[in-house]
Structures are given as structure tokens and as C-alpha cells.
Protein backbone atom coordinates (compact mmCIF):
# COMPACT_ATOMS: atom_id res chain seq x y z
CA UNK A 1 102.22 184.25 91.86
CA UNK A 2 103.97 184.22 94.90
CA UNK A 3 106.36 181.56 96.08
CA UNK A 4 107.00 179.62 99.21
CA UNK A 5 110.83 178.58 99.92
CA UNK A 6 111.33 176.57 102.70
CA UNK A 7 114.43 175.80 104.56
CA UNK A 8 116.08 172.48 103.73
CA UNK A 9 119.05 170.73 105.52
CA UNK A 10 122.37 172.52 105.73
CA UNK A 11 120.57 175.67 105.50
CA UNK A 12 119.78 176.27 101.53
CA UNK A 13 116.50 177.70 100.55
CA UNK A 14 115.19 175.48 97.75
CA UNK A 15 111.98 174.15 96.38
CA UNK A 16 110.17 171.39 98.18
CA UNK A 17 111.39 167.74 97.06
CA UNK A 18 114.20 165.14 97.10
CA UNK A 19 117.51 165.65 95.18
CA UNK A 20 118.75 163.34 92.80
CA UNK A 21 120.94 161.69 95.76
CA UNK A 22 118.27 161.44 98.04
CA UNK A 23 116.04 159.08 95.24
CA UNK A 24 119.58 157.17 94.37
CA UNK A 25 119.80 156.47 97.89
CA UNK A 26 115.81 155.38 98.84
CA UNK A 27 116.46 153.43 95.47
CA UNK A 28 119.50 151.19 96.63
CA UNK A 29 117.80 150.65 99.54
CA UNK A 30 115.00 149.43 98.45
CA UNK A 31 117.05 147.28 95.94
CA UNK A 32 118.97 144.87 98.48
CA UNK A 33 115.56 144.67 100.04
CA UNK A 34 113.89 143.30 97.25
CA UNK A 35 116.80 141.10 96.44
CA UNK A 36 117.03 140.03 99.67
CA UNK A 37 113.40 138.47 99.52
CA UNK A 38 113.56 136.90 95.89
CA UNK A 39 116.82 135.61 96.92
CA UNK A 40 114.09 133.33 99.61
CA UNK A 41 112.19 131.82 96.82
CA UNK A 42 114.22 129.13 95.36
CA UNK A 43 115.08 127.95 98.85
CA UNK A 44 111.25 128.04 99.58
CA UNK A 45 110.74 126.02 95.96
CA UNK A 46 113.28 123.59 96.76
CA UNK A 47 111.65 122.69 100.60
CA UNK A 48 108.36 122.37 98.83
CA UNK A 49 109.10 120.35 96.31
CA UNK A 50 110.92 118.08 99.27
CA UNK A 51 107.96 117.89 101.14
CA UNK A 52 105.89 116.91 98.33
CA UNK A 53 108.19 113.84 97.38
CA UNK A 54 108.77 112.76 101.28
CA UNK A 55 104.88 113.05 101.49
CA UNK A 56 104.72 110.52 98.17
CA UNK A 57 107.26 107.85 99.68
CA UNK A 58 105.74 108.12 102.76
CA UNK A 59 102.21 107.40 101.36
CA UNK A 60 103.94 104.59 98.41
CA UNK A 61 105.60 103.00 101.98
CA UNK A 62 102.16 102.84 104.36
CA UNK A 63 100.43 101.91 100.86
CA UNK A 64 102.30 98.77 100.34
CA UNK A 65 102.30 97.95 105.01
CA UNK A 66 98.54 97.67 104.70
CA UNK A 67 98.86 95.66 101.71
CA UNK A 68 100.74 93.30 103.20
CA UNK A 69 98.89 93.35 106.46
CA UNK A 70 95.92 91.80 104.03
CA UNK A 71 97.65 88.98 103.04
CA UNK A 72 98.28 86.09 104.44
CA UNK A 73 101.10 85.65 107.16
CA UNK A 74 103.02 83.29 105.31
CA UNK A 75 103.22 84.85 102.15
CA UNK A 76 105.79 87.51 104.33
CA UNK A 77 108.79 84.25 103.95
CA UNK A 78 107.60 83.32 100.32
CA UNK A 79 106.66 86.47 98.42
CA UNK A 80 107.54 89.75 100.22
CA UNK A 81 110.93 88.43 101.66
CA UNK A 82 113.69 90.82 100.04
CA UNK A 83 111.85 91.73 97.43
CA UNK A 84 112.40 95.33 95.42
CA UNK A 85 110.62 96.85 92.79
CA UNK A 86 113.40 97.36 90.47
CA UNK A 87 113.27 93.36 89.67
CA UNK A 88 109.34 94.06 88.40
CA UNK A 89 110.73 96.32 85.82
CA UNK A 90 112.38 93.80 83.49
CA UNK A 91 108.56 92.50 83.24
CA UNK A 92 107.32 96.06 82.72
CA UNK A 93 109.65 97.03 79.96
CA UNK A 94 109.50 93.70 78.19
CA UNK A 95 108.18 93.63 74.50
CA UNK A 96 105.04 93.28 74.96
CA UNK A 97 104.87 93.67 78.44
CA UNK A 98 103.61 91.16 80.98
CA UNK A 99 101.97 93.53 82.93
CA UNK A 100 100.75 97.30 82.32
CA UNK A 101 100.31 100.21 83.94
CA UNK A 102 97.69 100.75 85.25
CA UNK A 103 97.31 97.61 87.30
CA UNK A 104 93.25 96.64 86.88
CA UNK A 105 91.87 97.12 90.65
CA UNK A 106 90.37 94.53 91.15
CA UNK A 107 91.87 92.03 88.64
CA UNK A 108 90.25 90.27 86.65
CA UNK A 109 89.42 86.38 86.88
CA UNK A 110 92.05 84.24 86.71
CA UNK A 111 94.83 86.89 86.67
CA UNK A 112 97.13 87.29 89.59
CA UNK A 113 96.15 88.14 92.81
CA UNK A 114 97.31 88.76 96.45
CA UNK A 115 101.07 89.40 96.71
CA UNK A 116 102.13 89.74 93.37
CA UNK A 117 98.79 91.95 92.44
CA UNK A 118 100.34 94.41 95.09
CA UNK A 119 104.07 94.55 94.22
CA UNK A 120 102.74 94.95 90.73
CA UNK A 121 100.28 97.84 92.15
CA UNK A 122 103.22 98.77 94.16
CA UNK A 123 105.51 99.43 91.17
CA UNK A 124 102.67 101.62 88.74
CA UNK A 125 101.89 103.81 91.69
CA UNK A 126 105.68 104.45 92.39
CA UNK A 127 106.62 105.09 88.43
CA UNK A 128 102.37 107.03 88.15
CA UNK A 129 102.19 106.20 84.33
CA UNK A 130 99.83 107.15 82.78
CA UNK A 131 96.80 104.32 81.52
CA UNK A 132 97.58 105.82 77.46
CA UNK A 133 100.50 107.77 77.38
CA UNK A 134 103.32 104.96 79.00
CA UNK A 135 104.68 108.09 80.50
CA UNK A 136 104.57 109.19 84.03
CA UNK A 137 102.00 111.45 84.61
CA UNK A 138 102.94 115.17 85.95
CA UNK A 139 103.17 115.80 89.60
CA UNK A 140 102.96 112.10 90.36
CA UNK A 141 105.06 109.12 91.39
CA UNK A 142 108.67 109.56 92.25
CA UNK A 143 111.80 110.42 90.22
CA UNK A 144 114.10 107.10 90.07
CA UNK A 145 111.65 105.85 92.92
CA UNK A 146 112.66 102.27 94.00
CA UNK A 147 110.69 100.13 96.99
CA UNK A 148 112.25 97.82 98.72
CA UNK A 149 110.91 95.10 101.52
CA UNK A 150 112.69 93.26 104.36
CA UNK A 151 111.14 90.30 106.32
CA UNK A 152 113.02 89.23 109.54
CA UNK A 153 112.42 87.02 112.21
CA UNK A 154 111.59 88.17 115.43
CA UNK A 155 113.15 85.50 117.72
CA UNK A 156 111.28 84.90 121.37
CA UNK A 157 114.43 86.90 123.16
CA UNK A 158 113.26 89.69 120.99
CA UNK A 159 116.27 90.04 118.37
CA UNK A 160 115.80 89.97 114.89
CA UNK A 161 117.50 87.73 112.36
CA UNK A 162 117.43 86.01 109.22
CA UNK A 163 116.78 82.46 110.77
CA UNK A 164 115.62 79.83 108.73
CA UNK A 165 112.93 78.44 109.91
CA UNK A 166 112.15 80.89 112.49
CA UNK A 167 111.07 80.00 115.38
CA UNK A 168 108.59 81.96 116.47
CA UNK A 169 105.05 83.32 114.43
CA UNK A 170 106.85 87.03 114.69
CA UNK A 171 108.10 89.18 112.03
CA UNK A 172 109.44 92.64 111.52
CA UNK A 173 108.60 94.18 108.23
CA UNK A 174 110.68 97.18 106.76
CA UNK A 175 109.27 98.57 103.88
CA UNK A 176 111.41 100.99 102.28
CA UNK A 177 111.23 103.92 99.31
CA UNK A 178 114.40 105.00 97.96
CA UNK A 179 114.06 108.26 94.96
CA UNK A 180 116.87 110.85 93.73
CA UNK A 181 115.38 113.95 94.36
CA UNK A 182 118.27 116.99 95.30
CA UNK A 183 120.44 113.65 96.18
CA UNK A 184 119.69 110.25 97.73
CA UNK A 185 116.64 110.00 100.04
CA UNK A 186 114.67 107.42 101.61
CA UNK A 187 111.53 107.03 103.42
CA UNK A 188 111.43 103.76 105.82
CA UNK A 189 108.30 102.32 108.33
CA UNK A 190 108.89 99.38 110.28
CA UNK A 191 106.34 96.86 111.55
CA UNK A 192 105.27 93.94 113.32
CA UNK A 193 103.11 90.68 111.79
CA UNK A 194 102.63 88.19 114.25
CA UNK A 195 100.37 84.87 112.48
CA UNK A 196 96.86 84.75 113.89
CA UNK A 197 94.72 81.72 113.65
């Protein structure tokens, strides 16, 4: 059987191949590649699961602005004015509760309705327990989620205050959801309610 030699780099005669340094090399190469990319996946985890939870406040935020479009225009002064979510929770928690999770859509006769039928709403689809389990469900709801509401009067020179009685049939309406996620963050949408007859 006859051999073929061939002519390698700096001029030995050897078999056709890579030497042991050659493979070392490709190897380390290819190893600060690949590190390089899995080094992008926890950044790319983190930004998703961002996303996700700025998605959720935004949706818990426009959620409770078209509740409160529905209501009446002066139930903004007596029942949304300054109100957050974290003084439902006293009722939640109580032994036995005065409300559960769940909230019933649409409630039953008798039971309360309008404003606080929506905070209540509010606060279950912020926390997402579950209907059984008193536990929030996975993937839903918002991690030390808290919604908060500010009414203020839009005066006819167009600045806003706290003026009591106001006198114009104007308000601005800030609905805000605060959550720890990675640190602090909040999700706020402003709007306007002007009284129609």
C-alpha cells in the first residue's frame, strides 16, 4: 500500500490532519464564542420578563380608566378620589373575608355595585388569585402590585388642583400601578372626565 505525504506548513512531510495545537486552538475559539452568546440569555430573560409585567400594569391601569369612564361623573369626588388598593386588602385578608377573589362578574342582587364592584375587581385582577387555591395564580397579576387613583380639578384657566368644590364639570384622572419587579416601577395614564348631561 502506497502512501501519500503531503507538505504541511514550515515544510514537514506528515500525514494529513490537525495537530493537537491546532484542535486546542479551534477549541478556545469556539469556547468564548459560545460563552459569549449564553452570556445574552439572562439579559434577554430579564427584558422579557419586564415587558411582560409593564404589559400587565399597563392593561390593570386602562382596565380600571374604562371602569371609571362607566360610572357616573360624580362618583370621581366621592369614591375614586385618592383611593389605593392597598386599603381593600385589610377587607381581603380579614377572617372571613368580606369579599373574595374572584369578584362575581356581574354581582349578584343586592351586593355592591358600580365603584366599589370595580376597585374590588380592580384589586383580584392585580393580586390574580386563584377562585380555590387563595393563591395567585402563575404567570398572572403583579408581584407587590399596588393601584393607586388621583382625581383633580381641572379649573377653567386650565390648571389642576385640589379645589373644593371645583368649579368647573372637569377632571383629570391619574390612575396609577406601582409593582417591585428588578426594583420600583410604575405604569401611569392620565385622563380627562368632563360631566355630561
Amino acid at each position: 500500500m502506497q502512501e501519500t505525504l503531503f507538505l504541511r506548513a514550515g515544510g514537514r512531510l506528515g500525514r494529513p490532519g490537525l495537530t493537537l495545537i491546532e484542535v486546542l486552538f479551534a477549541m478556545t475559539i469556539m469556547a468564548v464564542a459560545l460563552l459569549g452568546v449564553a452570556s445574552m440569555f439572562p439579559a434577554a430573560l430579564r427584558s422579557v420578563m419586564t415587558g411582560g409585567q409593564t404589559s400587565k400594569a399597563t392593561m390593570l391601569v386602562r382596565e380600571m380608566l374604562e371602569m371609571i369612564q362607566t360610572d357616573t361623573f360624580d362618583s370621581l369626588d366621592n369614591d375614586y378620589k385618592n383611593f389605593s388598593t392597598s386599603s381593600l386588602l385589610p377587607d381581603l385578608m380579614d377572617d372571613p373575608p368580606k369579599f373574595t377573589c374572584p369578584v362575581k362578574t356581574p354581582p349578584a342582587p343586592g351586593a355592591f355595585v358600580g365603584p366599589e364592584y370595580n376597585k374590588r375587581k380592580w384589586l383580584c385582577d392585580m393580586l390574580a388569585v386563584g377562585s380555590n387555591s387563595g393563591t395567585p395564580d402563575a404567570g398572572q397579576g403583579l408581584t407587590g402590585g399596588v393601584g393607586s387613583i388621583r382625581v383633580d380639578c381641572v379649573n377653567p384657566n386650565g390648571t389642576i388642583n385640589g379645589t373644593v368644590p371645583c368649579p368647573t364639570e372637569l377632571r383629570q384622572v391619574t390612575v396609577t400601578v406601582t409593582w417591585s419587579g428588578q426594583g420600583a416601577r410604575s405604569v401611569s395614564l392620565v385622563t380627562y372626565v368632563a360631566k355630561t348631561d
